[in-house]
Protein backbone atom coordinates (compact mmCIF):
# COMPACT_ATOMS: atom_id res chain seq x y z
CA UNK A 1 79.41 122.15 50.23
CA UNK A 2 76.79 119.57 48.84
CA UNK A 3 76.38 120.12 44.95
CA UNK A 4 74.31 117.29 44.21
CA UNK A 5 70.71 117.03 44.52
CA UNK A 6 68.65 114.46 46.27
CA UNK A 7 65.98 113.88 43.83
CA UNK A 8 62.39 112.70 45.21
CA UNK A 9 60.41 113.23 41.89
CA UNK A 10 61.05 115.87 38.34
CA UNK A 11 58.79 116.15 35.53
CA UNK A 12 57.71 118.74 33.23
CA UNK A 13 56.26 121.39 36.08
CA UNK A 14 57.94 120.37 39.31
CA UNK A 15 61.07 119.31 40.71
CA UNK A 16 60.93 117.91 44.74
CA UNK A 17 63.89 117.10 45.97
CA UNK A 18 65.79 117.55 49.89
CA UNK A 19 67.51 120.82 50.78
CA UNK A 20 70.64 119.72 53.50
CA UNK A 21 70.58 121.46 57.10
CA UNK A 22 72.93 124.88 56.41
CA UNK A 23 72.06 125.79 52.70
CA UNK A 24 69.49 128.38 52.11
CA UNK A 25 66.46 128.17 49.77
CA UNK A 26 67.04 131.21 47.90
CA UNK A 27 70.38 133.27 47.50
CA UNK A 28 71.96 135.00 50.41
CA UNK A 29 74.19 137.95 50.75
CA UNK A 30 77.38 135.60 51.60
CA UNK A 31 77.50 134.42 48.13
CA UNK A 32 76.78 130.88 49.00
CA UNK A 33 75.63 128.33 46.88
CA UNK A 34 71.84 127.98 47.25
CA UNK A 35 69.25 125.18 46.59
CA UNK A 36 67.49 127.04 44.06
CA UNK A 37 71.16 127.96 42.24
CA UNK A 38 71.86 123.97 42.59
CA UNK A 39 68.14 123.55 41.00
CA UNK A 40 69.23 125.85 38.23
CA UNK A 41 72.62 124.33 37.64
CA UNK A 42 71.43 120.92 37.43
CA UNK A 43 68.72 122.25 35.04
CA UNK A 44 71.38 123.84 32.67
CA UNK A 45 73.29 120.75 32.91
CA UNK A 46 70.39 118.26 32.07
CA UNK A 47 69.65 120.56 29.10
CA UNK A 48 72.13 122.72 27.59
CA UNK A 49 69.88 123.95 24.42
CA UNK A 50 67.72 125.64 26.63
CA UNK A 51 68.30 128.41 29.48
CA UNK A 52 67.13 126.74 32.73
CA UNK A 53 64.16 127.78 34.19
CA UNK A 54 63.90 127.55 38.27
CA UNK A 55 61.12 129.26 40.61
CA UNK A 56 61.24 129.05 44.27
CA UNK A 57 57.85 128.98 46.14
CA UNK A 58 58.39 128.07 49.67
CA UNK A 59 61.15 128.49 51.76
CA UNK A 60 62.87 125.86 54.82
CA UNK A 61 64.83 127.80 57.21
CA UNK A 62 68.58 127.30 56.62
CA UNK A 63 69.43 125.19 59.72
CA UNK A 64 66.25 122.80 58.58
CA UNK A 65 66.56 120.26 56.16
CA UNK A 66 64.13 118.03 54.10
CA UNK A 67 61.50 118.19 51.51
CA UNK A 68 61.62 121.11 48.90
CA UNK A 69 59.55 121.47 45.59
CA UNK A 70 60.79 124.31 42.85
CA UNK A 71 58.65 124.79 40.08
CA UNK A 72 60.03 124.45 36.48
CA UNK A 73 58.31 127.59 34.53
CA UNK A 74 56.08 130.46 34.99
CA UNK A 75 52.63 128.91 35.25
CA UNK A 76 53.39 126.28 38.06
CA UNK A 77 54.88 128.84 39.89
CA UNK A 78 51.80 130.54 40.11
CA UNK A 79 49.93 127.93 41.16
CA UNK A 80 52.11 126.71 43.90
CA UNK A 81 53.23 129.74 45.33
CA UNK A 82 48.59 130.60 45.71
CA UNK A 83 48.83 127.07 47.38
CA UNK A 84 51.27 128.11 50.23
CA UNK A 85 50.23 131.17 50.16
CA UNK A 86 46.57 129.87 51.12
CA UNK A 87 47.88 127.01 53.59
CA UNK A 88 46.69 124.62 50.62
CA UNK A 89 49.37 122.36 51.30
CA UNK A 90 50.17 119.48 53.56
CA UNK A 91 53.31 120.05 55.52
CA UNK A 92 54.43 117.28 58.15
CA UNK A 93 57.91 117.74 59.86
CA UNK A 94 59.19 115.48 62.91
CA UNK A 95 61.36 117.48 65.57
CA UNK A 96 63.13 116.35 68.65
CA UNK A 97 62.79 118.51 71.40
CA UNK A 98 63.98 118.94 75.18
CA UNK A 99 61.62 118.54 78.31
CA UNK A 100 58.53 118.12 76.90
CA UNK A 101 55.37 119.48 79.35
CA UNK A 102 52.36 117.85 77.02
CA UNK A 103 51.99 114.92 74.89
CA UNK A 104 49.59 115.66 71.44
CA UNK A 105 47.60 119.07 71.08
CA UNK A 106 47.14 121.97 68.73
CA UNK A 107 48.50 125.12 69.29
CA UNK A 108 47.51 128.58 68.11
CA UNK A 109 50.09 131.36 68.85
CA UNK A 110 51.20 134.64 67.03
CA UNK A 111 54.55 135.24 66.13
CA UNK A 112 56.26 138.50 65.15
CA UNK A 113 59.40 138.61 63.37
CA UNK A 114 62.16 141.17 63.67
CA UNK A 115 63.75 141.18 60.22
CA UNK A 116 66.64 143.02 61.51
CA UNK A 117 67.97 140.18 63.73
CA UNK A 118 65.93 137.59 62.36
CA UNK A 119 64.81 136.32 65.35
CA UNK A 120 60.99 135.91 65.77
CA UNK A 121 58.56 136.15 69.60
CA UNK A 122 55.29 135.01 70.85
CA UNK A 123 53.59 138.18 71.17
CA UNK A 124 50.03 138.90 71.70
CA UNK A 125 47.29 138.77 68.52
CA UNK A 126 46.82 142.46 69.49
CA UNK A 127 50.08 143.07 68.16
CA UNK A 128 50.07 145.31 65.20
CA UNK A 129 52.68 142.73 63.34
CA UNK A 130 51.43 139.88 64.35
CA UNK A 131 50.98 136.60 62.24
CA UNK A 132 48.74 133.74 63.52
CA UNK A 133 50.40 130.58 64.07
CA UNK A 134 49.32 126.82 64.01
CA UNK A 135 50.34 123.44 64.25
CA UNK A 136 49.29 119.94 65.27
CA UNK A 137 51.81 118.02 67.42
CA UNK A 138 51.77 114.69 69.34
CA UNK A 139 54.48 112.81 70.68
CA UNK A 140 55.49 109.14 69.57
CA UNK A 141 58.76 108.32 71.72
CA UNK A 142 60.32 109.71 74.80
CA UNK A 143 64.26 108.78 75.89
CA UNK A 144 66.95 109.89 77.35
CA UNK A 145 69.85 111.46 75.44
CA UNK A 146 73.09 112.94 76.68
CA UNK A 147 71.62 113.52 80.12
CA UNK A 148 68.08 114.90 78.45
CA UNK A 149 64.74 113.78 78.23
CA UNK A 150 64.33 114.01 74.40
CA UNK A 151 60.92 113.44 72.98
CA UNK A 152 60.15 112.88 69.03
CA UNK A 153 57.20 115.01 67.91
CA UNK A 154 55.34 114.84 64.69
CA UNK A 155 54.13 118.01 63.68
CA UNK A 156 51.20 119.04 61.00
CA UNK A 157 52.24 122.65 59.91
CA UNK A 158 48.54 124.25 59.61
CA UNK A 159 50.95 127.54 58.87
CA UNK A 160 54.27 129.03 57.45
CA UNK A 161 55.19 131.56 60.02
CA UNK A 162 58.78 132.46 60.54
CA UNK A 163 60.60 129.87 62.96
CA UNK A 164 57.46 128.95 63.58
CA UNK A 165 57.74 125.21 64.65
CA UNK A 166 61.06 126.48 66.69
CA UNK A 167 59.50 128.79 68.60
CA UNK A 168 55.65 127.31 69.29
CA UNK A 169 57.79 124.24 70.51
CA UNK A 170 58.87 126.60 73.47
CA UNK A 171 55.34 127.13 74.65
CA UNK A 172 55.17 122.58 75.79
CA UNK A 173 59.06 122.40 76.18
CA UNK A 174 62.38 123.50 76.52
CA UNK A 175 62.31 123.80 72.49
CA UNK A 176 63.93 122.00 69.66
CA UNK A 177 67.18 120.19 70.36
CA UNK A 178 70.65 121.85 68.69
CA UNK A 179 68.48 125.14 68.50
CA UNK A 180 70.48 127.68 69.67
CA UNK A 181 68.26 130.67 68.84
CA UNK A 182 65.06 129.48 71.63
CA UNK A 183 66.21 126.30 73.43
CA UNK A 184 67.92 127.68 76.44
CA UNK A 185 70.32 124.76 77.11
CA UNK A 186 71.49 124.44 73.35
CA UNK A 187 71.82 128.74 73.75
CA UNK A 188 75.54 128.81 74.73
CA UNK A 189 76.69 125.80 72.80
CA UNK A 190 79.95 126.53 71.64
CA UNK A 191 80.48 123.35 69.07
CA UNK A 192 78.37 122.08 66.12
CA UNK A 193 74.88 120.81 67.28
CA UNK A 194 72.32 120.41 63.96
CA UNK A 195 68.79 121.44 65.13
CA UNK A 196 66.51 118.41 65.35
CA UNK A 197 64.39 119.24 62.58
CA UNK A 198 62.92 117.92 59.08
CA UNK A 199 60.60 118.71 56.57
CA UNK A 200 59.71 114.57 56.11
CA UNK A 201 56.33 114.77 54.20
CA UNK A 202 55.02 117.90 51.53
CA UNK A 203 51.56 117.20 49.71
CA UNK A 204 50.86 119.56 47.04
CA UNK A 205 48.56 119.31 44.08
CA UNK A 206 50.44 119.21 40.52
CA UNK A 207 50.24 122.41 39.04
CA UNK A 208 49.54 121.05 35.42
CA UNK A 209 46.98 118.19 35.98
CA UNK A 210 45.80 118.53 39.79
CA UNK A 211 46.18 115.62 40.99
CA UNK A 212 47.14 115.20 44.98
CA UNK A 213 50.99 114.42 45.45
CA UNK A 214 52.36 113.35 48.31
CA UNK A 215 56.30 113.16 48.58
CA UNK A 216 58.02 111.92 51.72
CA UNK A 217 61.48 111.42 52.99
CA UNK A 218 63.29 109.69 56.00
CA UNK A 219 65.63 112.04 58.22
CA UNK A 220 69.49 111.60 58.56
CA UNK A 221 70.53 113.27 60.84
CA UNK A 222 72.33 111.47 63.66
CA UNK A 223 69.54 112.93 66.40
CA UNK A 224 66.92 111.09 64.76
CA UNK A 225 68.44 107.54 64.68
CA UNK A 226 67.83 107.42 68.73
CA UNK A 227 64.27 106.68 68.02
CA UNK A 228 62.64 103.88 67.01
CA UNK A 229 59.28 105.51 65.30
CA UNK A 230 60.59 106.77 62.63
């Protein structure tokens, strides 16, 4: 398990950093070690006269990796959490996905989730529990990969809806590659494939002193280094 943060930027209100593909924002029943737990530990570490103070205000799913910001008392929190909350922020992600039908576009879909399972569907917007979905997308390299035509999309999250980038990808293509929730030929995968997917860019404004912040991170995951875009 990683125990060591990747720090982008920390100061009195705000600490960004990059949550790894397979830990979870926020605690889980399993008992595993979380990013906000490693935000707390490092917190008590940096300072032990104090008892660390940690506040998680958006979530990446646990299979996605990249850009995360925790806030570092009560008051940011706040402020942040009204910024996702109203789609304040700017959220870019790049994903790789399989058989691509359409090149750049905006889609508009609405997603329910099933909390049980947690698997989400495209339903109707006449669905009682439906959430409205959008993103941006447009594609900047197509090749061929293990017998697939992959194709790098960069995405502009207009939303936060759950697996929301994994599953509006299914509507122009055979979905994300490594996903083995909605891309059909990743479904019955039986070894390790990391979904193709990462939070690269998160602008926020600072909590304290508003001004517009814009942190931004490269991806590492093997996937990615097939294309020459990035």
């Amino acid at each position: 398990m990683i125990n060591k943060l990747d720090i982008l930027h920390e100061d009195n209100d705000i600490l960004v950093c990059i949550k790894p593909a397979g830990v979870a924002a926020g605690s889980e029943k399993s008992g595993a070690m979380d990013m906000l737990s490693m935000v707390l530990n490092y917190l008590a570490k940096k300072d032990r006269s104090k008892a660390p103070e940690a506040y998680l205000v958006h979530r990446l799913d646990k299979p996605v990796s990249g850009v995360m910001v925790f806030a570092k008392n009560k008051k940011a929190a706040a402020k942040l959490s009204e910024q996702f909350a109203r789609h304040l922020c700017g959220k870019r992600y790049y994903c790789v996905v399989t058989d691509a039908r359409e090149k750049e576009g905006t889609l508009v879909s609405y997603i329910r989730e099933d909390k049980k399972t947690n698997v989400g569907s495209l339903v109707s917007e006449n669905d009682k529990d439906a959430k409205r979905a959008e993103l941006v997308f447009k594609e900047l390299e197509k090749k061929e990969i293990d017998g697939r035509l992959c194709s790098l999309m960069d995405i502009e999250l207009k939303t936060g809806r759950h697996h929301q980038i994994r599953l509006q990808m299914t509507e122009i293509s055979g979905g994300i590659y490594g996903d083995t929730k909605y891309n059909m030929a990743f479904s019955e995968n039986k070894g390790f494939v990391q979904l193709a997917l990462f939070s690269y860019e998160l602008t926020i404004k600072h909590p304290h002193t508003g001004e517009t912040m814009t942190f931004s991170a490269k991806p590492t995951q093997e996937i990615f280094g097939e294309f020459t875009a990035i």
